[in-house]
Structures are given as C-alpha cells and as structure tokens.
Protein backbone atom coordinates (compact mmCIF):
# COMPACT_ATOMS: atom_id res chain seq x y z
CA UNK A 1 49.49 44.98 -42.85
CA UNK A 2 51.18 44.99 -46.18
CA UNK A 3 52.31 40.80 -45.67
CA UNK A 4 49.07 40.03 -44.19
CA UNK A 5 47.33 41.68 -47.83
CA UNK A 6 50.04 40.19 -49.79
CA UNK A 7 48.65 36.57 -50.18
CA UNK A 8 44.99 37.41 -51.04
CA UNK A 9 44.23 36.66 -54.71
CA UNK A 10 47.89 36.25 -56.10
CA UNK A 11 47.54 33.56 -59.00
CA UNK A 12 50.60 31.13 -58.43
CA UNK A 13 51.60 31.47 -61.91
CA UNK A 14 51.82 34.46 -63.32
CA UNK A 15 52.63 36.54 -59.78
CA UNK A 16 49.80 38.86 -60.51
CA UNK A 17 46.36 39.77 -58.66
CA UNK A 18 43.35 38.90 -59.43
CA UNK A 19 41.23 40.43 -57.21
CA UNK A 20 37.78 40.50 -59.02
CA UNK A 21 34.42 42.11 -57.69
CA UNK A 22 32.51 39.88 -55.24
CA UNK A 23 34.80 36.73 -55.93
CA UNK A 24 36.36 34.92 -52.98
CA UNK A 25 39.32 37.00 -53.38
CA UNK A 26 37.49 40.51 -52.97
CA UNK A 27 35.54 38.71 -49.60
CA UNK A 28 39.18 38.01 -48.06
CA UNK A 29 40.41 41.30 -48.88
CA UNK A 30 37.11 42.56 -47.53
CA UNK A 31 37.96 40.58 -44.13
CA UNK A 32 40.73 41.92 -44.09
CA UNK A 33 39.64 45.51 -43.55
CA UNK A 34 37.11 44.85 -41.90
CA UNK A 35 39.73 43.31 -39.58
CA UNK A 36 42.18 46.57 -39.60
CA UNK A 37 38.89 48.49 -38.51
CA UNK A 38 38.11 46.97 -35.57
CA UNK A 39 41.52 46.51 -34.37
CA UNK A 40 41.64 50.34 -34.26
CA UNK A 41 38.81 50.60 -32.97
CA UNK A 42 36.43 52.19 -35.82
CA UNK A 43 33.16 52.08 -36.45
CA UNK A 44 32.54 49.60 -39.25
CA UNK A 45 29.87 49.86 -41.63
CA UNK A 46 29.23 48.64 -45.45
CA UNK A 47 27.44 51.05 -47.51
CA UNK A 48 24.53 50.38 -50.12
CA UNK A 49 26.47 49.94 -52.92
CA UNK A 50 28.82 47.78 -50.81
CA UNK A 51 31.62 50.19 -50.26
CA UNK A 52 33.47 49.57 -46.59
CA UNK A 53 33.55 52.42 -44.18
CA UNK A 54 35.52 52.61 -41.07
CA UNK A 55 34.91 55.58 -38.93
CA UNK A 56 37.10 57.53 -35.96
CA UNK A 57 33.99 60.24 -34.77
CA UNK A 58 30.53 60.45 -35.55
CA UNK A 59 29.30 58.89 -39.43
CA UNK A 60 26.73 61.28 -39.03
CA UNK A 61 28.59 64.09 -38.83
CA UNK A 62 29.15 66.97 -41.10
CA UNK A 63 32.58 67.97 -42.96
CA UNK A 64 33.99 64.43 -42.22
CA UNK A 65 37.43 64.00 -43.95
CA UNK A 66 37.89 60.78 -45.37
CA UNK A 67 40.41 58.33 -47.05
CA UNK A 68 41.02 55.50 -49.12
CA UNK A 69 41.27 53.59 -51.62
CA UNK A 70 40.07 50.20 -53.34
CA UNK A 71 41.77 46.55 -53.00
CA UNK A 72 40.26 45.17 -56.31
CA UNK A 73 43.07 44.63 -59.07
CA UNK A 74 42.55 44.28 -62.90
CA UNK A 75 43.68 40.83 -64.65
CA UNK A 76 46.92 39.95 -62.88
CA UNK A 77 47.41 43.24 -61.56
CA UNK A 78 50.17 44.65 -59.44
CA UNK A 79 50.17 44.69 -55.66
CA UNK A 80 49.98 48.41 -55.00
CA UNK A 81 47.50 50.08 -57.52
CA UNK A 82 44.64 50.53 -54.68
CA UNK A 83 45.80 48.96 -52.10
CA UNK A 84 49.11 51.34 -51.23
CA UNK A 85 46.26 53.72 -50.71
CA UNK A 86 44.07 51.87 -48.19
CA UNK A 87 46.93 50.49 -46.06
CA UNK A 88 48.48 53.78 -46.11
CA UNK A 89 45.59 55.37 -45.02
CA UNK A 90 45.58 52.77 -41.87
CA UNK A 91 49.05 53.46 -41.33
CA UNK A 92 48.86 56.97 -41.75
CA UNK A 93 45.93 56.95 -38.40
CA UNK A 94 48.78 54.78 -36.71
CA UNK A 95 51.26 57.78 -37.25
CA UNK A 96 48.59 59.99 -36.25
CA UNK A 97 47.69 58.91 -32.93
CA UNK A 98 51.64 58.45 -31.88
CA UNK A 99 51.53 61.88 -32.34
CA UNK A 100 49.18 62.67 -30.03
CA UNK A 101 46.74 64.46 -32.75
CA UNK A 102 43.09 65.22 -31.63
CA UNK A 103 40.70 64.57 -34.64
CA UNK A 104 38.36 67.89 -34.53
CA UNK A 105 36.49 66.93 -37.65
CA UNK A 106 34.64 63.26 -38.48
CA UNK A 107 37.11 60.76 -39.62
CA UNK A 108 37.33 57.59 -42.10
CA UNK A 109 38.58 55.08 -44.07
CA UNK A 110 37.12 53.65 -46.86
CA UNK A 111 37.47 50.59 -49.45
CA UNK A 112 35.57 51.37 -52.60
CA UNK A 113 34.05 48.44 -54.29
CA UNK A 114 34.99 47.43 -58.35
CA UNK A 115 36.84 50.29 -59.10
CA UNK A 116 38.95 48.14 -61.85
CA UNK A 117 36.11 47.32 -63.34
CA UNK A 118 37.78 43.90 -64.45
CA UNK A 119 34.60 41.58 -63.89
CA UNK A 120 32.39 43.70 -65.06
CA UNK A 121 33.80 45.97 -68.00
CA UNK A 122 32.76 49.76 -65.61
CA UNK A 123 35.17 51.21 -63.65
CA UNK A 124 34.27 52.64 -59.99
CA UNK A 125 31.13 51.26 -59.79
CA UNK A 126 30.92 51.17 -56.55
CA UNK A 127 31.41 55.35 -56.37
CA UNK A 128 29.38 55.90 -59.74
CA UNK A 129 26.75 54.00 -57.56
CA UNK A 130 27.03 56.00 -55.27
CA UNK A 131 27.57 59.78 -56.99
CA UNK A 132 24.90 59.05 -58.81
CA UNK A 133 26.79 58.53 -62.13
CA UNK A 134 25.78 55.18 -62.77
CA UNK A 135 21.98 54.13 -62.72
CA UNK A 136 20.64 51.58 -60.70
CA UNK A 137 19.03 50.37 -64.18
CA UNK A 138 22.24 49.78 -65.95
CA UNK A 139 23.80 48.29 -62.97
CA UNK A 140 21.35 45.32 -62.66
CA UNK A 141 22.59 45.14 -66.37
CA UNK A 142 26.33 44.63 -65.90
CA UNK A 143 26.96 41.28 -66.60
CA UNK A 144 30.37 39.45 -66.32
CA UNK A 145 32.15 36.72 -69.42
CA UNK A 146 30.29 34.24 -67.62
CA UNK A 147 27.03 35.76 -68.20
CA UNK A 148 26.00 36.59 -64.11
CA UNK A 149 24.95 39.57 -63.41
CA UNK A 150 26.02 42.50 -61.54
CA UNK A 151 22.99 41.83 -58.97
CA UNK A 152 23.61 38.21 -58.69
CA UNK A 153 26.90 38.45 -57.86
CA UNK A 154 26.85 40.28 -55.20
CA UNK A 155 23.63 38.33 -53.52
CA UNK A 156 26.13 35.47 -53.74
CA UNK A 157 28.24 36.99 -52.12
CA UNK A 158 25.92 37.56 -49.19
CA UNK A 159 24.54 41.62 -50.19
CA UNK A 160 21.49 43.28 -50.89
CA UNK A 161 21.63 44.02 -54.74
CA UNK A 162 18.39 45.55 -54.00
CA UNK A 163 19.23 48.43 -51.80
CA UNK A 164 22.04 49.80 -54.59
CA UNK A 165 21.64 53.36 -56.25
CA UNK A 166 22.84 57.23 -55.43
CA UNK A 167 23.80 58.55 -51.77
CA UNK A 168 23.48 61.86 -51.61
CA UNK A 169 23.15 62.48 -48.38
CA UNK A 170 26.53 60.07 -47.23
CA UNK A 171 28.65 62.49 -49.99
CA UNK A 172 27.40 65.70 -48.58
CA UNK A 173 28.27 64.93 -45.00
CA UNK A 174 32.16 64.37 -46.32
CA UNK A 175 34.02 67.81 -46.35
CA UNK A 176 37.18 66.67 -47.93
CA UNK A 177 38.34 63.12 -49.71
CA UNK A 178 42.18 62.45 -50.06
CA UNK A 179 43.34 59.81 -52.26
CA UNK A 180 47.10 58.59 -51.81
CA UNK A 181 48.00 56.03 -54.55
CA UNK A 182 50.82 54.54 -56.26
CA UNK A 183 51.97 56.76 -59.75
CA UNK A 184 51.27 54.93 -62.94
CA UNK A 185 54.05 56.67 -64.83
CA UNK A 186 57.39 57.87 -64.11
CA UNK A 187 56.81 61.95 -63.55
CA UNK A 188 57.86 61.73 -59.77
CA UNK A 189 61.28 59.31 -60.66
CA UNK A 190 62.06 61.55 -63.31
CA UNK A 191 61.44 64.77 -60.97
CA UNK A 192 63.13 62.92 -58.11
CA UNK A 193 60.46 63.11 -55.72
CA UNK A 194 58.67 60.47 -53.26
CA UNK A 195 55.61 61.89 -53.14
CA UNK A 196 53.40 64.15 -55.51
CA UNK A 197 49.60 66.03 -55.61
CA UNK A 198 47.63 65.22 -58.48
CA UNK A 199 46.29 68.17 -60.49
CA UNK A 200 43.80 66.60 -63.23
CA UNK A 201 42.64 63.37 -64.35
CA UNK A 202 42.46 63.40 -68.40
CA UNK A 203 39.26 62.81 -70.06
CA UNK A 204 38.74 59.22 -70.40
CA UNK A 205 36.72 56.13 -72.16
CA UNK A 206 36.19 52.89 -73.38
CA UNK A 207 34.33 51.92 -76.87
CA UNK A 208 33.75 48.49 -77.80
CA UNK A 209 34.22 47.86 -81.78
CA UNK A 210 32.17 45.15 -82.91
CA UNK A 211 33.18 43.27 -86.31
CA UNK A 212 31.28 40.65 -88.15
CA UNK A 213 32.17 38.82 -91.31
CA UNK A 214 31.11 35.04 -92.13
CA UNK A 215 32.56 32.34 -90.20
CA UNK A 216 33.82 29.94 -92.89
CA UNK A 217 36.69 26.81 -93.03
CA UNK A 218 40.41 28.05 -92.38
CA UNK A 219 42.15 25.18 -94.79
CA UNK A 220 39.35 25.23 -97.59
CA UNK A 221 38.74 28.91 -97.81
CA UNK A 222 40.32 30.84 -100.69
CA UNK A 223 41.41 34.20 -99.55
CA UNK A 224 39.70 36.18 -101.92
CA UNK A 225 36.41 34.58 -100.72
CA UNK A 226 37.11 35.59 -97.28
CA UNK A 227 35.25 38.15 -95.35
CA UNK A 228 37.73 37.47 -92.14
CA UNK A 229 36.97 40.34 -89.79
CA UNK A 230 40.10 39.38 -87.95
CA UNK A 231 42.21 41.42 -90.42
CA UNK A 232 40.33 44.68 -90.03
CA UNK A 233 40.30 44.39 -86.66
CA UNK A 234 44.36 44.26 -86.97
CA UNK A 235 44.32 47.27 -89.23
CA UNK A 236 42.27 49.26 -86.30
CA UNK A 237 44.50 48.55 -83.69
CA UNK A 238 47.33 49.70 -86.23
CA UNK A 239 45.30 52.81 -86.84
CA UNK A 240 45.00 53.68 -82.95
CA UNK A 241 48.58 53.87 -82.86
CA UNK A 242 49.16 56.04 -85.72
CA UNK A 243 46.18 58.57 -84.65
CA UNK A 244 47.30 58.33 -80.92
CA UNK A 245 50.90 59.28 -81.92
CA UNK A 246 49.81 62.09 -84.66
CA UNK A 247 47.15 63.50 -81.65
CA UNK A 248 49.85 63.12 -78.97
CA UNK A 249 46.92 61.35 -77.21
CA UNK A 250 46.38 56.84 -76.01
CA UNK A 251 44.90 54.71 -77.30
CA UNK A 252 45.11 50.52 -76.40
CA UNK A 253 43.07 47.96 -77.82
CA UNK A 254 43.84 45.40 -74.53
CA UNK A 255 40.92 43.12 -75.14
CA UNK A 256 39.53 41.00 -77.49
CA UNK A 257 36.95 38.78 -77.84
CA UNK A 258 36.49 35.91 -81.00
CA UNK A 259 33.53 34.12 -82.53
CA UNK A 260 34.02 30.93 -82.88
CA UNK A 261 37.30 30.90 -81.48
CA UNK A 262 38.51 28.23 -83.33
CA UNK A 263 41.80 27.74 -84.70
CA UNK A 264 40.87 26.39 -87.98
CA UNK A 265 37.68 28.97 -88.81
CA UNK A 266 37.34 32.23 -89.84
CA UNK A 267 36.21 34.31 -87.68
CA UNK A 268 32.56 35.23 -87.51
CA UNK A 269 32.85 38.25 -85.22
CA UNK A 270 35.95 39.48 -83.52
CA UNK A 271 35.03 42.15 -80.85
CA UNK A 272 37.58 45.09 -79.58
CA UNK A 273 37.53 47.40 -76.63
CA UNK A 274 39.46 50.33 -77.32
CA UNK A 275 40.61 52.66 -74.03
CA UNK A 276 41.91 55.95 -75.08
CA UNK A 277 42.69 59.13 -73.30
CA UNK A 278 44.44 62.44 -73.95
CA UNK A 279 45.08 65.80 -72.08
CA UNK A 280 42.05 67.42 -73.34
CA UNK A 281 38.39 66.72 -74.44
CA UNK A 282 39.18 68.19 -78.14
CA UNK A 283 42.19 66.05 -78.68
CA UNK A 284 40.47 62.52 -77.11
CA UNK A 285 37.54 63.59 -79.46
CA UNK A 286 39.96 63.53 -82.30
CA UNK A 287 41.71 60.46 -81.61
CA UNK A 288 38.59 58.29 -81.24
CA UNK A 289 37.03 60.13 -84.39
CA UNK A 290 39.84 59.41 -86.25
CA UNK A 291 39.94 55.43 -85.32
CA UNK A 292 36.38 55.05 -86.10
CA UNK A 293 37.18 56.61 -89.55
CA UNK A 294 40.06 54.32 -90.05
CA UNK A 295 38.25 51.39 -88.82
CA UNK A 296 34.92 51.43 -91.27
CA UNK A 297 36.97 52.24 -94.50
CA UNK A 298 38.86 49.11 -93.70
CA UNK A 299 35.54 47.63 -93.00
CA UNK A 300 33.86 48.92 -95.89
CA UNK A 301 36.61 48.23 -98.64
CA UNK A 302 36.70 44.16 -96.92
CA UNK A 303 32.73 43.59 -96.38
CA UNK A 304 32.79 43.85 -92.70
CA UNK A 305 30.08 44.93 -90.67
CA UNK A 306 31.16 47.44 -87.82
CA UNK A 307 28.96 48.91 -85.00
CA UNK A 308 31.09 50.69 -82.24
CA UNK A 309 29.53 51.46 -79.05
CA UNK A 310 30.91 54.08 -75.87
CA UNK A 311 30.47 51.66 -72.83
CA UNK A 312 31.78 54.25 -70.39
CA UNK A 313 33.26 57.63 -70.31
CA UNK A 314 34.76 60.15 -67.66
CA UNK A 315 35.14 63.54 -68.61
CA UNK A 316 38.09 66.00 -67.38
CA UNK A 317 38.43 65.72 -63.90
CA UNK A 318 40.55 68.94 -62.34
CA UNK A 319 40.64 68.89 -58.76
CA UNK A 320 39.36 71.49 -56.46
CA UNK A 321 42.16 73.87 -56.05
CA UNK A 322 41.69 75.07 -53.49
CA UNK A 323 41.94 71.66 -51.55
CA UNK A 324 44.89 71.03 -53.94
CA UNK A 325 46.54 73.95 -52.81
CA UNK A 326 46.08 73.23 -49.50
CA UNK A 327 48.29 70.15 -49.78
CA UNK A 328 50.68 71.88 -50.95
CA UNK A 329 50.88 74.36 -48.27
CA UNK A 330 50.92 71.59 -45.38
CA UNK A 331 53.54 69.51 -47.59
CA UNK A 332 55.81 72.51 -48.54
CA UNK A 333 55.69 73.98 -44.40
CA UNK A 334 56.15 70.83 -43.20
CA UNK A 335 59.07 70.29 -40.63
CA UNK A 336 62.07 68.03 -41.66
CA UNK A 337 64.22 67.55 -44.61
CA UNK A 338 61.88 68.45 -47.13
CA UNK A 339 60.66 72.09 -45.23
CA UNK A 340 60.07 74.36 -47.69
CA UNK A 341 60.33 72.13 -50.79
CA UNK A 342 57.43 72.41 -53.46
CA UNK A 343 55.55 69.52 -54.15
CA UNK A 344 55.15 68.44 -57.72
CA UNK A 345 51.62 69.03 -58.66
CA UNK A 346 50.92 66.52 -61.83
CA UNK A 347 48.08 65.07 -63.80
CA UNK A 348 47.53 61.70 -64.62
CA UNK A 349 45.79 59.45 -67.59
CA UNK A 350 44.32 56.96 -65.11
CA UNK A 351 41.12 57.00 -63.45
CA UNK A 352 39.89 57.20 -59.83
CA UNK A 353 37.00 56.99 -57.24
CA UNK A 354 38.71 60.61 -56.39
CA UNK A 355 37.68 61.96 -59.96
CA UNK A 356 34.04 60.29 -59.46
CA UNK A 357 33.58 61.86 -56.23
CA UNK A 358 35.04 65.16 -57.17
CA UNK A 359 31.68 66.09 -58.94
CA UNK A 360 29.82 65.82 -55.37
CA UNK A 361 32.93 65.67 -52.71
CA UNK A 362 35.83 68.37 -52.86
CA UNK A 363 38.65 65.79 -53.70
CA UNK A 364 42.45 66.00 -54.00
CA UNK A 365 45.30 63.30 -54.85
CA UNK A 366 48.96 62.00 -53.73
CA UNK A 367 51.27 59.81 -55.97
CA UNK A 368 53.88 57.80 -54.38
CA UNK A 369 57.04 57.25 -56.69
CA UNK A 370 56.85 54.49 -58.94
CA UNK A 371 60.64 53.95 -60.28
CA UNK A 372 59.74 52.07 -63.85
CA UNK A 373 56.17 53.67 -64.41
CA UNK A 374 54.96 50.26 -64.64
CA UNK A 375 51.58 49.69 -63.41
CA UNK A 376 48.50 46.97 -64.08
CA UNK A 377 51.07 44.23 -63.95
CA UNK A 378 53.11 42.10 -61.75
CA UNK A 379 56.21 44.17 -61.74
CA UNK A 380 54.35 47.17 -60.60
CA UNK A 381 56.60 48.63 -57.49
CA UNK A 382 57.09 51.35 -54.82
CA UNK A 383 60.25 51.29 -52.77
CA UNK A 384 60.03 50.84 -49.19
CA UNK A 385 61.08 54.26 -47.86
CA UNK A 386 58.89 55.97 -50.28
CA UNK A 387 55.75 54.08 -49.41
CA UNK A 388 56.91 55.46 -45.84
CA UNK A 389 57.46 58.66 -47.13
CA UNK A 390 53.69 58.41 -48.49
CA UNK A 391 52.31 57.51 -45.33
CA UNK A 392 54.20 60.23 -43.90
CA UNK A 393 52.45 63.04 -46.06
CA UNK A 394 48.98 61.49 -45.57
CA UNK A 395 49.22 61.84 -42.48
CA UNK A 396 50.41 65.76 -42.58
CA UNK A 397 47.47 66.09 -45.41
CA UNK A 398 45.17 64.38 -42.47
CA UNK A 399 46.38 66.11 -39.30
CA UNK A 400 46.15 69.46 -41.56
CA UNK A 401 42.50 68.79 -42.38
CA UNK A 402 41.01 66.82 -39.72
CA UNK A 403 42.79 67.45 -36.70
CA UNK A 404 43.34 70.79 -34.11
C-alpha cells in the first residue's frame, strides 16, 4: 500500500508532496482508497462534505468505531503526516482479520478531506464541515491564490458543493474515533518508545497581519521618504520570536504575501500569516497580544497601516479520558514484549480532525516515533518496524473497541 501511495503528488524537484484539496493529486489519492476499500470488501461511500468512508458492518448503525486519517499534505509536505494513519488503519483490518477477530460493533475507515488546509488557508475543513464548526456560508467563501473558490473547486472536481454543511446525525452514530499518526516532535525518540497516546491538542490559530505603506521606486527613493512596510513586517516576525521565547509558547510567520512584488519597488502591502500555539489558552492569549503590540508601534513610529485579522482558531482540545485511558489499558495488558509497559501519554502543538471531532465524537490519539521531530517537509520519517509497531497497536486499540 505504502509504494502504491508513494508516487501520488511528489513534485520531482524538491521530493516533497503536494497533495492539495480537489487537485489531480487529491483525485488519485482518492482512487486510491477508494481502491483499498473495495479490495477488502467495504462499503464505500463519500460523504457531503466529501470525506471517504469505507465500512466493515452496517453505516447505519449505532456506536460504530471508526479510523483514519487524511492523505492531503501541506506545500511539499512529508510522506507520512496523514497518510501513516490511513494506511495503517487498512493494515491494521489486515492484522485483524488474520486473527480471526469478529467485529461486534460497526466498523470504518475514513479519509478526511483538506485537513492541511494548504489550498485554502482552513484546516480540517472537511470535519469542521461536518461538526458543524465551519459554516456552509464561509465555506462557499474560501477561496484559493488563484482566486477559485472553495465551491468551484470541488464541482470541478466532479462533487456537489451544494449538498456541504453539518452532519449530525453521521457523528452521533460513531461511538469511538481513533486517530494513529506520525509524531511531529521528538517526545517518543527521546522517551524511547514506538508508539504513544495523545493527551491534548494545545490551543491553536492563525492571524493574518496586513501592512500597507506606498508603493514607490526602489533606486530613486530616499530612505527617509520611504514608508516600506516590508521593514515592519521584519520587525514582527522578530517580535514573535522574542514573545514566543519569553511566553514559552510558538509562534511562525511561514507565509507571506507582497504587493507589487517587484524587485525594484517598494512595497505597497506586504501581508503575514502568523500560526502560534502554546500549552494553554492564557499563555497563546499572551503571545499573540504581545505581537500585535509589537507590531503597530513599529507600524505607528514608520507610517504603516496595520489591520490583523483571526482567520481560524481551535481552542484546547483534551481528549476524552476515559477513551484515553482505555488505550492505555489494552496497550499496557497487551501480550508480548511490551506486556505491562505504560504507554507514554503526550500532548501535541499540531492540529487534527481527532480534536474537531472530539467536540461531537469521543476521540483519542496514537503517535508513531518520529526519530528527528521533523515534520511538514520532505525529510519527515518513521522507521519501518515502528510504523509496524503502529499498526500493531491500532489494531489492539481496534480489536479492544470494536471486536468480541
């Protein structure tokens, strides 16, 4: 599964995926599970909001347990942020049925649409969509660099924008939701462990800083005529760090957008999204506060214009404990080498359809190692045997949950 997947939307150059939302590279990774479905032998279905279902047992059942992940990637993303967890979770029914388990509750698999957000600029639209945390209004708003909209992109690529908004009644047939995914940090290499339960998801944003000055001549243009709205932008991003390090919080300024763009004019507008994040609501409050500060008495003392808008936010997301702790019983009781060995329970900075659902679906989490931490990039990695070893657990978590 994992060399068929490989291929689909790796750019040539750079090694990295790009994997966008309803682009020919999202249909062929949509083919693909489609594909992996009925090879199994599941019931196939696409959702509203186009999310992909595949289902072992009735989809109209109650207290289904389900699984997943997405297959979208951010700008030359890595190959295993999303999709460990959806080929996993196929892998994990493989291990499953050589076992000889007998499924008791509703089963499935699932392949959440846009979760990265790269086309876009919202995360997990397709399970705000569908929680009920995004608005079918501001949806048909979402518009990509190009200018196309959320809507029109996905009638191009052959779905019914106009069937999109909340569904209720598919999230209260689910009993449980189990993400597996790859870690984005280093906890699990530094604890030596293969495999992890996720505790929390920190509070989370993204605010878009919007500077304007005067577009003006780059070779004729004193300096002290300038109102260049470049260099305030540079002092923001220099103020993120220092609040982010004084708040023991993050914050990244990891896109930018210029007016005119040229290389010999002074910028009319320059336009920066900030991400930040932080343990705790208080301290992410802080460290945003105290950009914005920073940012319009830079603006002020240089004649700069500033308007900063919240595009999205995710509060605190601590998952159910009680499905958390269950985890951790089935992992810890487990038979084999690791019987009777604690699973590290850990929280993470990134975001996940698990912490959208989580307001409507009990949800829980499992990290695989990731030996460098590195993650939204090409050199992104999981070793072999503990991808196996995360298959291996998802399918305890699964036959604990799901099956007699």
């Amino acid at each position: 599964m994992w060399k068929e997947l490989a291929p689909i939307g790796r750019h040539p150059e750079s090694g990295g995926y790009r994997r966008y939302a309803w682009t020919g590279a999202d249909a062929d990774c949509r083919v693909w599970f489609r594909e992996q479905a009925e090879a199994r032998g599941l019931g196939y279905e696409v959702d509203r909001n186009g999310n992909q279902w595949a289902w072992l047992g009735d989809p109209l059942g109650d207290d289904a347990v389900v699984t997943g992940s997405h297959l979208d990637s951010v700008p030359d993303g890595g190959a295993f942020d999303g999709p460990l967890g959806v080929v996993s979770s196929f892998a994990a029914l493989d291990e499953l049925r050589g076992r000889g388990a007998e499924f008791t509750r509703p089963f499935a698999i699932t392949n959440f649409g846009d979760e990265e957000g790269a086309r876009f600029g919202l995360a997990c639209v397709g399970s705000r969509l569908a929680a009920g945390q995004l608005t079918v209004e501001k949806a048909r708003r979402l518009r990509d660099g190009d200018g196309i909209t959320l809507p029109q992109a996905m009638e191009a690529a052959g779905y019914d924008p106009d069937a999109i908004g909340p569904d209720p009644e598919r999230l209260a047939r689910i009993g449980a939701f189990v993400e597996l995914h790859v870690e984005q940090g280093r906890s699990l290499d530094l604890s030596g462990d293969p495999v992890g339960i996720a505790s929390a998801i920190w509070p989370h944003g993204r605010w878009r800083f919007d500077f304007r000055g005067e577009a003006n001549h780059a070779g004729t243009t004193r300096l002290v005529d300038r109102r260049d709205p470049m260099l305030t932008y540079a002092e923001t991003v220099l103020a993120a760090r220092r609040e982010a390090e004084l708040t023991g919080a993050l914050a990244t300024f990891g896109k930018i957008a210029v007016e005119p763009n040229g290389v010999n004019a002074i910028p009319s507008l320059v336009r920066g999204w900030l991400d930040s994040r932080a343990a705790d609501q208080d301290t992410l409050d802080a460290v945003v506060t105290g950009i914005e500060r920073a940012a319009r008495e830079h603006a002020e003392r240089a004649g700069i214009d500033l308007d900063v808008v919240r595009e999205s936010f995710t509060p605190v997301v601590e998952f159910q404990h009680a499905l958390r702790d269950e985890l951790g019983k089935i992992l810890t009781g487990r038979s084999g080498g690791d019987a009777g060995r604690a699973v590290p329970v850990l929280g993470t900075g990134a975001g996940h359809d698990a912490g959208i659902l989580s307001a409507s679906v009990p949800t829980a989490m499992l990290f695989v190692r990731n030996p460098t931490g590195i993650s939204h990039s090409p050199a992104e990695y999981a070793a072999e045997d503990d991808c196996t070893a995360g298959v291996i657990a998802l399918a305890d978590v699964l036959e604990g949950l799901a099956c007699s």
